[in-house]
Protein backbone atom coordinates (compact mmCIF):
# COMPACT_ATOMS: atom_id res chain seq x y z
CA UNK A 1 85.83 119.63 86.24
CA UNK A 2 86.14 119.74 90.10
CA UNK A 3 82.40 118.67 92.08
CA UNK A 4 81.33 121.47 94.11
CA UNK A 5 82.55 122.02 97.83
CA UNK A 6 80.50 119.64 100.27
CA UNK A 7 78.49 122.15 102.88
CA UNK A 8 76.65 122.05 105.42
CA UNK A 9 73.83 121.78 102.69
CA UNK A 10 74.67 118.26 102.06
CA UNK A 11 72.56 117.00 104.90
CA UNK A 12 70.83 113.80 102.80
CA UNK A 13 72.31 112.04 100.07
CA UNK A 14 71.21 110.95 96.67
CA UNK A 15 70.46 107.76 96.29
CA UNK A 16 70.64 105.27 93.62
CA UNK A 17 69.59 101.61 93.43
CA UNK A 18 70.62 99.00 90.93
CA UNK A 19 67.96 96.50 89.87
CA UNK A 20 70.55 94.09 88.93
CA UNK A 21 73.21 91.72 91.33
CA UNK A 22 76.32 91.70 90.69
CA UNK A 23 79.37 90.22 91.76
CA UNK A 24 81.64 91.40 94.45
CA UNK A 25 85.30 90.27 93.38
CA UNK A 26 88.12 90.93 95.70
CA UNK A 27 90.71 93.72 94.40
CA UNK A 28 93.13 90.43 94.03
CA UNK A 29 91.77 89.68 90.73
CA UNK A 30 91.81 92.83 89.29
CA UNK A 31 95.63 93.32 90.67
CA UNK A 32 96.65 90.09 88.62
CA UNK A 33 95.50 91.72 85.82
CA UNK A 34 96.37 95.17 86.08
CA UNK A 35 99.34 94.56 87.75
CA UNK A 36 101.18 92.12 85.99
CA UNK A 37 103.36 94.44 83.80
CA UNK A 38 104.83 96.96 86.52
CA UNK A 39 101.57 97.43 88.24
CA UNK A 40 101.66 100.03 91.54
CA UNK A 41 104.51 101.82 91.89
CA UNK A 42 106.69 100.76 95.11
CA UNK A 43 110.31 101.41 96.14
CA UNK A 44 110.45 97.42 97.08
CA UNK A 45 108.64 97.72 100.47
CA UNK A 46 105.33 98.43 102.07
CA UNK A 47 104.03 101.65 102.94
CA UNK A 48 102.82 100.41 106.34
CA UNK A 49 106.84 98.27 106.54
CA UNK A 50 109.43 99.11 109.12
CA UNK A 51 112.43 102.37 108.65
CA UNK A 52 114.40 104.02 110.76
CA UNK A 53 113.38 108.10 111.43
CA UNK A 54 116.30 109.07 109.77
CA UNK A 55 116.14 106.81 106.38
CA UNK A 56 115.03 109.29 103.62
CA UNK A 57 111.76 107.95 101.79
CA UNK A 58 111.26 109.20 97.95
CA UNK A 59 107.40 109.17 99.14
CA UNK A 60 104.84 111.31 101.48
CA UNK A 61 105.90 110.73 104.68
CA UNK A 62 106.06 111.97 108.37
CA UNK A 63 109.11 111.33 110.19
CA UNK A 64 108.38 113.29 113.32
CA UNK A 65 105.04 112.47 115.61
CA UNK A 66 104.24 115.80 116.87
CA UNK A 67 104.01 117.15 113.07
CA UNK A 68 100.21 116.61 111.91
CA UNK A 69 98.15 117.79 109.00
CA UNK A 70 100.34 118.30 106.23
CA UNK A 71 99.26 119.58 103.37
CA UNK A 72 100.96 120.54 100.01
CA UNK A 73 98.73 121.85 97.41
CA UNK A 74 98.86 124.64 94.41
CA UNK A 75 98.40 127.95 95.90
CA UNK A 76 94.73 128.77 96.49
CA UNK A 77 93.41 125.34 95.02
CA UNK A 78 93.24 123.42 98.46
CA UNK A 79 91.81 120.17 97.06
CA UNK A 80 94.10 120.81 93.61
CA UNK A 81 97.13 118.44 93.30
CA UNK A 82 100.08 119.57 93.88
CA UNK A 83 101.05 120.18 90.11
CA UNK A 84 102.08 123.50 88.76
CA UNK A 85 103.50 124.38 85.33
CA UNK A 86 107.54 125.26 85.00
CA UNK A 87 108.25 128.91 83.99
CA UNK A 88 104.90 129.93 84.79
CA UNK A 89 103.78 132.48 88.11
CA UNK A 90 102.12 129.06 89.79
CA UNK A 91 102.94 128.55 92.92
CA UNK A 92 102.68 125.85 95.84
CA UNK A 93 101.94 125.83 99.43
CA UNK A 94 102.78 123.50 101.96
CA UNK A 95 101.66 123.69 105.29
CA UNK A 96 102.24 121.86 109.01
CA UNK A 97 101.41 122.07 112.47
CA UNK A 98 103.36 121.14 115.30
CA UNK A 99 102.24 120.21 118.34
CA UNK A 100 105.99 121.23 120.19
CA UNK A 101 105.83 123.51 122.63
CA UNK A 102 108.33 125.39 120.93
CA UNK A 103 109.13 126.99 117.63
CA UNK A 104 111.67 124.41 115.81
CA UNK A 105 114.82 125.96 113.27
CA UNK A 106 112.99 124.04 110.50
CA UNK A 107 114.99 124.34 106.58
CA UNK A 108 113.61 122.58 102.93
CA UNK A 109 115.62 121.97 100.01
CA UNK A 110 114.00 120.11 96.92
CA UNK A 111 115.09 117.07 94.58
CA UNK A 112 114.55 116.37 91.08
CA UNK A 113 113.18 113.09 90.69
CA UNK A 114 112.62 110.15 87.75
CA UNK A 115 109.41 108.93 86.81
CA UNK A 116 109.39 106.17 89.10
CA UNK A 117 110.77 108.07 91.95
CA UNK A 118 114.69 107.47 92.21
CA UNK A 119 117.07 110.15 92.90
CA UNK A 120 117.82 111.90 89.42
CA UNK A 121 121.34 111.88 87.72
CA UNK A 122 121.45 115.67 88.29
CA UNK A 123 123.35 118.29 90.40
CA UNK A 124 121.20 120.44 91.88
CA UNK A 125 122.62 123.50 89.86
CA UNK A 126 121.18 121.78 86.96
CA UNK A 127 117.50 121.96 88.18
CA UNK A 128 117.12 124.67 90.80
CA UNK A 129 118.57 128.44 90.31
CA UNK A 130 119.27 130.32 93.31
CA UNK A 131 119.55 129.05 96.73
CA UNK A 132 119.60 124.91 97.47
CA UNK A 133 118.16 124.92 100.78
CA UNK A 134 116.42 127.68 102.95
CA UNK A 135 115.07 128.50 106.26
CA UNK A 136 111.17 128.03 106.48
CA UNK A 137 109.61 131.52 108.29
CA UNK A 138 108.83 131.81 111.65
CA UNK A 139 105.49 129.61 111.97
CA UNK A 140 102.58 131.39 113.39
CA UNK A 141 101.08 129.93 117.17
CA UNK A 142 96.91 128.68 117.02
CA UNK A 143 94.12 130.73 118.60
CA UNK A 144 91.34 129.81 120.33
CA UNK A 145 91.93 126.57 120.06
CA UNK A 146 92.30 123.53 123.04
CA UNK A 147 95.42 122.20 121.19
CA UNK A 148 97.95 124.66 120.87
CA UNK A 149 99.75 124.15 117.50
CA UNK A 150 102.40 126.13 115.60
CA UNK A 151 101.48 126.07 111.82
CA UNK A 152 104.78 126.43 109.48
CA UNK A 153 103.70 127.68 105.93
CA UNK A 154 106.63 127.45 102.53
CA UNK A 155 105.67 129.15 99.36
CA UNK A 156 107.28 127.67 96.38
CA UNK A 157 109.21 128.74 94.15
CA UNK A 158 110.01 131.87 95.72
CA UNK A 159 112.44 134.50 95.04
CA UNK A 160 115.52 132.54 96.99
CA UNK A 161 114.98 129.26 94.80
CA UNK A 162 113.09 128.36 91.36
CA UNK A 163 112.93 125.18 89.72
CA UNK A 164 114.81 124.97 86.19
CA UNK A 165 113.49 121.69 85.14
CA UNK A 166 110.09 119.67 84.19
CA UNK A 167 109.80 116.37 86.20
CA UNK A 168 109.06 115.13 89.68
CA UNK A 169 110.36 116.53 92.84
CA UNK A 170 110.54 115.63 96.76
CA UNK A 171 110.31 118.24 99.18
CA UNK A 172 111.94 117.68 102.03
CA UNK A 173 111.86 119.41 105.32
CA UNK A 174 114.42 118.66 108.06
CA UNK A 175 115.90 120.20 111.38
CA UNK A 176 119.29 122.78 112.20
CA UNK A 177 120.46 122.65 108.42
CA UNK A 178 120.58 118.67 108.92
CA UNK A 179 119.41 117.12 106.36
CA UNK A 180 119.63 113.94 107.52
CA UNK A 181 117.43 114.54 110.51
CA UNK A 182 114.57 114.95 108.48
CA UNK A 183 110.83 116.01 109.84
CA UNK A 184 108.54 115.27 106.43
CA UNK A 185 108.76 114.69 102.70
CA UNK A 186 106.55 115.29 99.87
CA UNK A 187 106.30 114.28 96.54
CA UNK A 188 104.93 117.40 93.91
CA UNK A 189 105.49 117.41 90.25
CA UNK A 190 106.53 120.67 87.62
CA UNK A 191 104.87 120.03 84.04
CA UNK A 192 105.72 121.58 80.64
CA UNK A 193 103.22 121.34 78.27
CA UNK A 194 104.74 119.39 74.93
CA UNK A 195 102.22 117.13 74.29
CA UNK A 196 98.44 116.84 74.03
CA UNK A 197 96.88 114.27 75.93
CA UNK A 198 93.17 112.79 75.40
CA UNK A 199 91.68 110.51 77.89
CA UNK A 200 88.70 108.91 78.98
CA UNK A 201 87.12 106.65 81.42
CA UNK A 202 85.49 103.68 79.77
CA UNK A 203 84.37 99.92 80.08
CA UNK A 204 87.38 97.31 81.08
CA UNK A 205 86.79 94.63 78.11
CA UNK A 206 87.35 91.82 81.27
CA UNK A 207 83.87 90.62 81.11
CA UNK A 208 83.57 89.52 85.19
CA UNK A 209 85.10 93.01 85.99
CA UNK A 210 82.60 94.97 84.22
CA UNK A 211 80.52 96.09 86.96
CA UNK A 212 83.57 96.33 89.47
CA UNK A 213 86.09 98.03 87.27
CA UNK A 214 87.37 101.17 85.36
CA UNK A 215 89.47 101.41 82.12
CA UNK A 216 91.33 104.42 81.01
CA UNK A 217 92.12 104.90 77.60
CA UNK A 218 94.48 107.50 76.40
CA UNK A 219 95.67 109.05 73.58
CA UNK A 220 99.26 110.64 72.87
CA UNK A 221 100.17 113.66 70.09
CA UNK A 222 103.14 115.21 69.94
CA UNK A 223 103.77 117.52 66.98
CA UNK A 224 106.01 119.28 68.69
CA UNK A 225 108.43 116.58 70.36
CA UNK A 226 110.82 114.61 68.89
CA UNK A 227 110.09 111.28 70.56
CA UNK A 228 112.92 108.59 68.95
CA UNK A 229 111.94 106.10 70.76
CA UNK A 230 108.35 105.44 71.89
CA UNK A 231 108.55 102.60 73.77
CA UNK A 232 111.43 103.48 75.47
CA UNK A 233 111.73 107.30 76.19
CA UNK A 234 108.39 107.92 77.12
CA UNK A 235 106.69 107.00 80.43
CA UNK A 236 103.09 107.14 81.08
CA UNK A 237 101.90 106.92 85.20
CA UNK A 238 98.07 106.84 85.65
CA UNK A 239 96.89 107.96 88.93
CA UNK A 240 93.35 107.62 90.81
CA UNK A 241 92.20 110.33 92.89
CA UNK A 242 96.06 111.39 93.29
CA UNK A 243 96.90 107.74 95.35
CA UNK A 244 100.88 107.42 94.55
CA UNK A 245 100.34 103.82 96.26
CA UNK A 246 98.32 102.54 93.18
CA UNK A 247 100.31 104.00 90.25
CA UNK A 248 99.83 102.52 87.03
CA UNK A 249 102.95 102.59 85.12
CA UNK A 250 104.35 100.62 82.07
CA UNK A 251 101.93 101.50 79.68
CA UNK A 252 102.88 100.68 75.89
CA UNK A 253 101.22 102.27 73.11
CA UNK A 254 99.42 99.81 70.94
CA UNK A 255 99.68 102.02 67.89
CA UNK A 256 101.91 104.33 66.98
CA UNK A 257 101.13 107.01 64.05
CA UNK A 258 102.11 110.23 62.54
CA UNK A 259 103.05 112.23 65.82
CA UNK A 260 100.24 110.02 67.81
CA UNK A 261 100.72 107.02 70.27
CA UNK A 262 97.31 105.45 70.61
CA UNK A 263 97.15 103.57 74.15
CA UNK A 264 94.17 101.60 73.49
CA UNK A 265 92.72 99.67 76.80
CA UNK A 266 96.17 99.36 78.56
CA UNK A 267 95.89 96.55 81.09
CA UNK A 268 98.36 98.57 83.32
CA UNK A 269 95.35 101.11 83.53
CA UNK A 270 92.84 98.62 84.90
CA UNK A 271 91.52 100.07 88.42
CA UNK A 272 88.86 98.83 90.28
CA UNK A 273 86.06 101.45 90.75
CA UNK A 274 85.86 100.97 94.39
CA UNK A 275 83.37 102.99 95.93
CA UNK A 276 82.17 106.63 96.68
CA UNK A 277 84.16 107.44 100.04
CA UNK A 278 82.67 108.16 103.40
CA UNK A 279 82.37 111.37 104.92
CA UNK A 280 82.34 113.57 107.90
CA UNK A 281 81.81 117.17 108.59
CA UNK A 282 83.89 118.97 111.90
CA UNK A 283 83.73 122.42 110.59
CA UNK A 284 80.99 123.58 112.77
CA UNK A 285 81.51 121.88 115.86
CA UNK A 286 78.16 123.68 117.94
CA UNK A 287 75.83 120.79 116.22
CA UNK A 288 76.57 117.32 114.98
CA UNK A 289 76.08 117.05 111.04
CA UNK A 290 74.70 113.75 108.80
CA UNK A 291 77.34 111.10 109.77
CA UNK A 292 78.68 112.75 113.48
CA UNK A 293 76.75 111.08 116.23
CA UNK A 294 77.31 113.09 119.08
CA UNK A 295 80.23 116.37 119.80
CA UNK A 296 81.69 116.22 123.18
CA UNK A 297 83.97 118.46 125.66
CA UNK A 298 86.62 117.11 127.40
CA UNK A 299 89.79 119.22 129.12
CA UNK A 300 92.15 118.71 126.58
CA UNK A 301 90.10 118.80 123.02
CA UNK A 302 86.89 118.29 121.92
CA UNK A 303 85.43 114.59 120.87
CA UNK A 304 83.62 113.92 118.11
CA UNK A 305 82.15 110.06 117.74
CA UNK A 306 81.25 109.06 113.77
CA UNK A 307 78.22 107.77 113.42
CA UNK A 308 78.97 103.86 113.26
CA UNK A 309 78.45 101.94 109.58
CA UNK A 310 79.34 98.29 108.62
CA UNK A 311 80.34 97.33 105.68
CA UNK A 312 79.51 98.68 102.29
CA UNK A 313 80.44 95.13 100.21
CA UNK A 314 76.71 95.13 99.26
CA UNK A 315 75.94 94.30 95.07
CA UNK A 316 74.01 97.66 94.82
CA UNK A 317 75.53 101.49 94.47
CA UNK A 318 74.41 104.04 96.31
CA UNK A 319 75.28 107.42 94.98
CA UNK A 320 77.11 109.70 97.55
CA UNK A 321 78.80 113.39 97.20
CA UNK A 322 82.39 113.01 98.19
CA UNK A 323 85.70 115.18 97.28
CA UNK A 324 87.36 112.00 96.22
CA UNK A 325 89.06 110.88 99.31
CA UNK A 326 90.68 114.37 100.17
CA UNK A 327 90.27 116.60 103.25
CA UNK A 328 89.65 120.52 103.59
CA UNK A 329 90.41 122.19 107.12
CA UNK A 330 88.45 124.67 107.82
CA UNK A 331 86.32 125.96 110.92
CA UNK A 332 83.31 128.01 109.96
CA UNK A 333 83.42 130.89 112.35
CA UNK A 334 87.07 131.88 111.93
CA UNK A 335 86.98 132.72 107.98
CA UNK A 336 88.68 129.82 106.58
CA UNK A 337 92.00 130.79 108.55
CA UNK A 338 93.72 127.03 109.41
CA UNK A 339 95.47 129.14 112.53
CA UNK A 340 91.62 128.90 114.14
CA UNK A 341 90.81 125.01 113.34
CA UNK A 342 91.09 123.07 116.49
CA UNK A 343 92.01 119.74 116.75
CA UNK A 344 89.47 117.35 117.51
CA UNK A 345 89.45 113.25 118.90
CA UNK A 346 87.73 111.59 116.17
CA UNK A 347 86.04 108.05 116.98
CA UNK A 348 85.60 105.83 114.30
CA UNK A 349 83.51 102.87 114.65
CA UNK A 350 83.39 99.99 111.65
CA UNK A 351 80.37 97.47 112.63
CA UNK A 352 81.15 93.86 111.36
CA UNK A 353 79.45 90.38 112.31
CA UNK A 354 82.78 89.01 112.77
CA UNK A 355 86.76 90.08 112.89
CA UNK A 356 88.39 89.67 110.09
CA UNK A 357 91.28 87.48 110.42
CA UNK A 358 94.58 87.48 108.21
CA UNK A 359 95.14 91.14 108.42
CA UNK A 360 94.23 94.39 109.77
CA UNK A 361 92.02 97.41 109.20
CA UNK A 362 92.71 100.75 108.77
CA UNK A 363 90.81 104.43 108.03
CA UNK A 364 92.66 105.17 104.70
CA UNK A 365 92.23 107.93 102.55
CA UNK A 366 93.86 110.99 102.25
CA UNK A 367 94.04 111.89 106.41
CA UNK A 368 96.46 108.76 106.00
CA UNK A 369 98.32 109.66 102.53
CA UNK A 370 96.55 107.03 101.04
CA UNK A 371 98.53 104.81 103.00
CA UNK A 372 98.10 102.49 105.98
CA UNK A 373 99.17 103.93 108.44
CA UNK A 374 100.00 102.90 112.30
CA UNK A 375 98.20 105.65 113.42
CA UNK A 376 95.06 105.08 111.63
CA UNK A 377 95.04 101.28 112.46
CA UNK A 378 91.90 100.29 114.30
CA UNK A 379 91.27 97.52 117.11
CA UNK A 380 88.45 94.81 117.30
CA UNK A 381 86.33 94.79 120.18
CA UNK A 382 84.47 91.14 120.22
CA UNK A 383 82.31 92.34 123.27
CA UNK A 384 80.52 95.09 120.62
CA UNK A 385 81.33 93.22 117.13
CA UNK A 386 82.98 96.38 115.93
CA UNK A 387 86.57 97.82 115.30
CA UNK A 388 87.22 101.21 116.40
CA UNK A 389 89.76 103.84 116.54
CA UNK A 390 90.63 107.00 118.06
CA UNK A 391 92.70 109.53 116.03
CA UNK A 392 93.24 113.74 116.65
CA UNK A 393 92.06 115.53 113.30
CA UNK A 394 92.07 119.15 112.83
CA UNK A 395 88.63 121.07 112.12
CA UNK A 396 87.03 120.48 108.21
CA UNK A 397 85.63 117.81 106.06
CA UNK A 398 87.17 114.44 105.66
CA UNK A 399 86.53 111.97 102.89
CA UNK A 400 87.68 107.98 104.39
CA UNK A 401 87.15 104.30 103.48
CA UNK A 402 87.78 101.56 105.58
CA UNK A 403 90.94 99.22 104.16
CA UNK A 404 92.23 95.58 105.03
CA UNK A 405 95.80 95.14 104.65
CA UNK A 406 96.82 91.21 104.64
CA UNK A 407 99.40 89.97 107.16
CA UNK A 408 102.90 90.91 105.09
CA UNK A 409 100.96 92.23 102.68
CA UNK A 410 101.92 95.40 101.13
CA UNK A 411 98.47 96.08 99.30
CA UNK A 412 95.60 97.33 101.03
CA UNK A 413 92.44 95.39 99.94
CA UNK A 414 89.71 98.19 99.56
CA UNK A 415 86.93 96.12 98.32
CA UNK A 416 87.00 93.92 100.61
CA UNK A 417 85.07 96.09 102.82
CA UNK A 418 83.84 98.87 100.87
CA UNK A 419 82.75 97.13 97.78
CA UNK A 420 83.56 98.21 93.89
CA UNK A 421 81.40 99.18 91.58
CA UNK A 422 82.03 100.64 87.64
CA UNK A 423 79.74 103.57 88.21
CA UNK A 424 81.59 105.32 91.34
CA UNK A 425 82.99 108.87 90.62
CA UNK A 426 86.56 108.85 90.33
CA UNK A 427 89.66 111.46 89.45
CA UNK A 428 92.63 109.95 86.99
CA UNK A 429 95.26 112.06 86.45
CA UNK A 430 97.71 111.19 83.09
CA UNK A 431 101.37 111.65 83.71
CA UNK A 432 103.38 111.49 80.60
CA UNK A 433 107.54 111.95 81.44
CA UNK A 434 110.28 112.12 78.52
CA UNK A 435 113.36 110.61 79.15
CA UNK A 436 115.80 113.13 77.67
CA UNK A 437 119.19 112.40 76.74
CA UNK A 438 120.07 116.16 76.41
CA UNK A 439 118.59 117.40 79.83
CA UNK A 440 119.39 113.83 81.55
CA UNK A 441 116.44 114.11 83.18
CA UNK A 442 112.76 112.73 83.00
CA UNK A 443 110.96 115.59 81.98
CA UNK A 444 106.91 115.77 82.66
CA UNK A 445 105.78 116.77 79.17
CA UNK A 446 102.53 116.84 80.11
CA UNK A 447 99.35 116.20 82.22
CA UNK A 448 96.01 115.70 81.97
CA UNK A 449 93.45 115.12 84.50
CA UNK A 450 89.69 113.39 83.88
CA UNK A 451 87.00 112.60 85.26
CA UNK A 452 85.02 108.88 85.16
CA UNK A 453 81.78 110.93 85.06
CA UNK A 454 82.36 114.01 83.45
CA UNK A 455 84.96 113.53 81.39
C-alpha cells in the first residue's frame, strides 16, 4: 500500500522520540554481513567511476548533459516502478527534457536482459514482435517557464513494437538511428505471474544490528512451475525503495517443500533501515514551504535555498512523511502538466562541525538515480562549516539524503550521515527470475512488493 501524496498540508511533521540509546554502526558492518554472498549488484565498477559517452551501461544513466529529469514509470502511476505485466494492456512512460535549443532526431530500441543485468542470449525477434527500433514523436517546447525545455514523451509497448518475453529490459535512447551515440538508458522489468510470493519485513537475528537494521523474509510457491532445480534456476533480487545500486541477490532457500521454497532470514536480504528521507516542496513557488528558506528571482531561473540541516546520525528516530526517496514534478497552477514546471536552482546546504575527510558527499536519492553522481557532489566551505551545492531541478516534491562515498570507494555510506534506525518506513520489492532452458531467457515469474510498516 502506497502512503498518501505529500501536500502542501504537510506543513509540521510527526514526531517520535525513543526513550532508549542506541548504537549508531556504520553501513560497513552491515555490508560484511549482507554482502558477503553476492551482495549489491555491480557490473565490476562504481556508479560514480569513469566511461566514455559512448560506452553502453546495462544501468540508469545519462549520457548527454543537456538531457535532465528523466523519468520512466507505469503509465499514470508516477511514483509506481517501472514494472508492468507481459500480455497485459499496461503500459510505460518515459519522459525527458532537453535543454537544446533545438528539436533532436531522437530513436529507442529495447534489450532483453538476465537477472543480473548482462546482455541476454537472444535475438531480438525472439523477445520483441514488430519493429526493433523507432523514432520517438516530435517532443513538445515548455511554457511559461524561464528555462526553455523540449520534453520527449515514449509510450511502451505500442502498436510498432511489443515485448514477447518476461524478464528485464534496458531502454535505450540514442541519436540519427545511431545506436552507438547514445543519449540515456533505463532499466524496466516485464513480469508474468507463475509464482506466489509472501514477504515480510521483520527483525535481523544480528543482535548489535537490531535497532539499525531490516530483515526480509520470503516465501516461494509454485504449483504451477516446474522448477528442476531450485538452487540453480531460480534467482531472487531484493530491492529497497527501487535502489538497483543495493540489490540483494544470491538468496538460497533454506527449505525446500512440496511446491514451496522457504527463504528463512537470508543474510543476502540484510539492509540497514537507514532513515526517513528529507524533503522539499517547489510546486508552488509564490511562498516558501516547511524546509525552503527563502524563493528568489534571478534573469535566468528562479532560486530556491533549502533550509540548512546537519546531520541526522543522532540515536533517536524522528518520524517523517516521505515518498521513499522518489520525486513528483508538478507545478500547482498549471494542472499537473510537466510542459508548465519550470526549472529551478536548488541550494543545498549540509551543516557539519567539521569536513569529513576520506571521501566526498553527495545529495543522493532518486534526483540522482540513487547514485552518486558528479552533478550532485557538494563542496566544503571551512569559512561557514557547511557543504553546499547548487543543482537545476524542475518544479515538484523531492525526497534526498545526504551520502559519503569513500575515496575509491564504490559504496555510498548513508549512515554515516543520516543515521539508521529499524523502525524507518521502507519499500522492498521481491524479484523472482527463472532461468529457462526452453525460452533461454531469465524470465521474471513474479513480483511482489511490501512494505516494512504495512506489510
Amino acid at each position: 500500500m502506497r502512503k498518501p501524496l505529500p501536500g502542501n498540508a504537510f506543513r509540521r511533521s510527526t514526531t517520535t522520540l525513543l526513550p532508549h540509546p542506541r548504537p549508531v554502526i556504520g553501513i560497513t558492518a552491515l555490508f560484511a554481513l549482507a554482502c558477503s554472498s553476492t551482495g549489491a549488484l555491480t557490473d565490476g565498477s562504481s556508479p560514480t567511476s569513469y566511461y566514455s559517452p559512448a560506452e553502453l551501461r546495462y544501468d540508469d544513466r545519462t549520457y548527454d548533459p543537456d538531457i535532465h529529469t528523466v523519468q520512466l514509470f507505469r503509465s499514470g502511476f508516477e511514483l509506481g516502478a517501472p514494472v508492468i505485466e507481459l500480455g497485459s494492456d499496461q503500459t510505460l512512460d518515459l519522459r525527458f527534457d532537453d535543454w537544446k535549443p533545438t528539436i533532436q532526431d531522437l530513436n529507442y530500441t529495447v534489450e532483453h536482459c538476465t537477472h543480473d543485468w548482462r546482455p541476454s542470449d537472444m535475438s531480438k525477434g525472439e523477445y520483441l514482435q514488430g519493429a526493433f527500433s523507432d523514432l520517438i514523436a516530435t517532443p513538445r517546447q515548455s511554457y511559461t517557464t524561464y528555462r526553455t525545455f523540449f520534453m520527449y514523451t515514449l509510450t511502451w509497448p505500442n502498436a510498432m513494437m511489443r515485448p514477447l518475453r518476461s524478464g528485464n529490459y534496458l531502454v535505450k535512447v540514442f541519436r540519427n538511428g545511431d545506436e552507438d551515440d547514445l543519449v540515456l538508458t533505463r532499466r524496466f522489468m516485464i513480469t508474468e505471474k507463475r509464482v506466489d510470493i509472501a514477504a515480510q519485513v521483520v527483525a535481523t537475528r544480528h543482535v548489535d544490528l537490531r535497532d539499525v537494521a531490516q530483515q526480509v523474509d520470503l516465501t516461494i510457491s509454485h504449483p504451477g512451475l516446474d522448477i528442476p532445480d531450485p538452487f540453480s534456476d531460480l534467482h531472487v533480487t531484493v530491492l529497497q525503495n527501487m535502489n538497483w545500486n543495493d540489490a540483494r541477490t544470491g538468496l538460497k532457500p533454506k527449505f525446500v517443500r512440496n511446491n514451496e521454497l522457504i527463504y528463512d532470514h537470508p543474510p543476502q536480504a540484510e539492509f540497514m533501515g537507514l532513515n526517513e528521507f528529507r524533503n522539499f516542496d517547489l510546486k508552488d513557488l509564490n511562498y516558501p514551504t516547511q524546509y525552503v528558506g527563502r524563493i528568489t528571482n534571478s534573469d535566468t531561473m528562479q532560486e530556491a535555498f533549502i533550509v540548512p540541516q546537519p546531520a541526522r546520525n543522532i540515536h533517536v528516530y524522528l518520524q517523517e512523511p516521505d515518498i521513499n526517496g522518489r520525486y513528483l514534478v508538478r507545478n500547482d497552477f498549471v494542472d499537473g502538466d510537466p510542459l508548465g514546471a519550470d526549472y529551478v536552482g536548488v541550494n543545498f546546504t549540509l551543516t557539519m562541525p567539521d569536513q569529513l575527510y576520506g571521501g566526498a558527499v553527495y545529495v543522493w536519492g532518486g534526483l540522482s538515480d540513487f547514485a552518486c553522481r558528479k552533478e550532485f557532489r557538494m563542496t566544503w566551505d571551512e569559512q561557514h562549516h557547511r557543504y553546499f551545492l547548487h543543482v537545476p531541478l524542475k518544479q515538484g516534491w523531492y525526497d534526498y539524503m545526504y551520502a559519503f562515498l569513500p575515496d575509491n570507494g564504490d559504496r555510498p555510506d548513508i549512515d554515516r550521515i543520516e543515521g539508521s534506525h529499524f523502525e524507518t518506513e521502507n519499500d522492498y520489492a521481491v524479484l523472482v527470475y527463472f532461468s529457462d532452458p526452453m525460452q533461454r531467457c531469465d524470465r521474471l515469474v513474479g513480483v511482489r512488493f511490501v512494505n516494512s510498516r504495512k506489510g
